[in-house]
Protein backbone atom coordinates (compact mmCIF):
# COMPACT_ATOMS: atom_id res chain seq x y z
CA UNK A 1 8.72 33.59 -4.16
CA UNK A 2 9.06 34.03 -7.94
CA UNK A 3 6.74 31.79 -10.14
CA UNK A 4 9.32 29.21 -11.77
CA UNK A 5 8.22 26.24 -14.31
CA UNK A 6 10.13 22.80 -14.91
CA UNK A 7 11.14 23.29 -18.87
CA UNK A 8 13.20 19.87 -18.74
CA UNK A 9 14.33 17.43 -16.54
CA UNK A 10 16.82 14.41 -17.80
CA UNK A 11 19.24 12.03 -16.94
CA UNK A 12 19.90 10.76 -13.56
CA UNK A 13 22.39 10.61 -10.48
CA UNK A 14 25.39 13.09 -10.80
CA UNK A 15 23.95 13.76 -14.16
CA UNK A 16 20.67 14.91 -13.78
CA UNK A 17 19.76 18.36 -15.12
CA UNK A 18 16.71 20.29 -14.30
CA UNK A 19 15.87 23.65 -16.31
CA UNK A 20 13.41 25.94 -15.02
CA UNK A 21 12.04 29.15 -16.37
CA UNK A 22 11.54 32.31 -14.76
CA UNK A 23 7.84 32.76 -15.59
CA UNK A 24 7.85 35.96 -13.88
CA UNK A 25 10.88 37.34 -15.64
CA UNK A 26 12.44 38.55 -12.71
CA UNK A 27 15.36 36.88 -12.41
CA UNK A 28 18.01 39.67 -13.51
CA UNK A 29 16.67 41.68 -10.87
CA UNK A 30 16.66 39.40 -7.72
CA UNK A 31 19.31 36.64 -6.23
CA UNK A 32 18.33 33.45 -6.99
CA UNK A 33 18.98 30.47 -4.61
CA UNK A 34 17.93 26.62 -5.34
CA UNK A 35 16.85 24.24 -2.56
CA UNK A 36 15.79 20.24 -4.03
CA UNK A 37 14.51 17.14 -2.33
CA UNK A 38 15.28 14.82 -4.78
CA UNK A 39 13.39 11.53 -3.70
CA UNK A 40 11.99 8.45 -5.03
CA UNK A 41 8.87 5.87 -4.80
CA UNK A 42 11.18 2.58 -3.69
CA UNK A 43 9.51 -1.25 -2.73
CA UNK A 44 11.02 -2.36 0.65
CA UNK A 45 9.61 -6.01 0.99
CA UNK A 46 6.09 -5.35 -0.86
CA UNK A 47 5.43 -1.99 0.78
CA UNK A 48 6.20 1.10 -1.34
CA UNK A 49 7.81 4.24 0.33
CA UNK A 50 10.17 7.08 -0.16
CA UNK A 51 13.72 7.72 0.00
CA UNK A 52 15.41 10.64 -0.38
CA UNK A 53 18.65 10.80 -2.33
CA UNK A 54 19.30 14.01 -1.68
CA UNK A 55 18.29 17.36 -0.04
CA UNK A 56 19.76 20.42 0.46
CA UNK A 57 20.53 23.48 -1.30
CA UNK A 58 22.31 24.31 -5.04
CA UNK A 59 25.82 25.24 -4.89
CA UNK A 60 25.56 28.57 -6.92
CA UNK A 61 28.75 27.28 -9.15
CA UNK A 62 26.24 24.07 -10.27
CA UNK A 63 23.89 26.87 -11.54
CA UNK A 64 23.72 28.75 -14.98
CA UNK A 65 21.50 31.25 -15.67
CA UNK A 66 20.92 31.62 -19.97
């Protein structure tokens, strides 16, 4: 796995955006595929749990490298 960092992470439903950086620099050189759980702390009668919104992996076309 290459080392990646969170550089920003805004917004919300269909638009959330999430940048990460390639801290290893590598990412010219290999094929990069993204996989999220996005999921969230919810209260169901008193009692706190999570739900996941979604999971699954990044269409390549949703991704832009810069």
């Amino acid at each position: 796995m290459t080392p990646l960092a969170v550089s920003e992470f805004s917004s919300a439903g269909e638009d959330l955006n999430l940048k990460v950086v390639d801290l290893a620099a590598k990412c010219d050189l290999i094929n990069t595929q993204f996989k999220v759980k996005n999921r969230a702390k919810v209260n169901f009668s008193g009692a706190f749990d999570y739900q996941n919104f979604y999971e699954g992996k990044i269409p390549a076309t949703l991704v832009n490298r810069d």
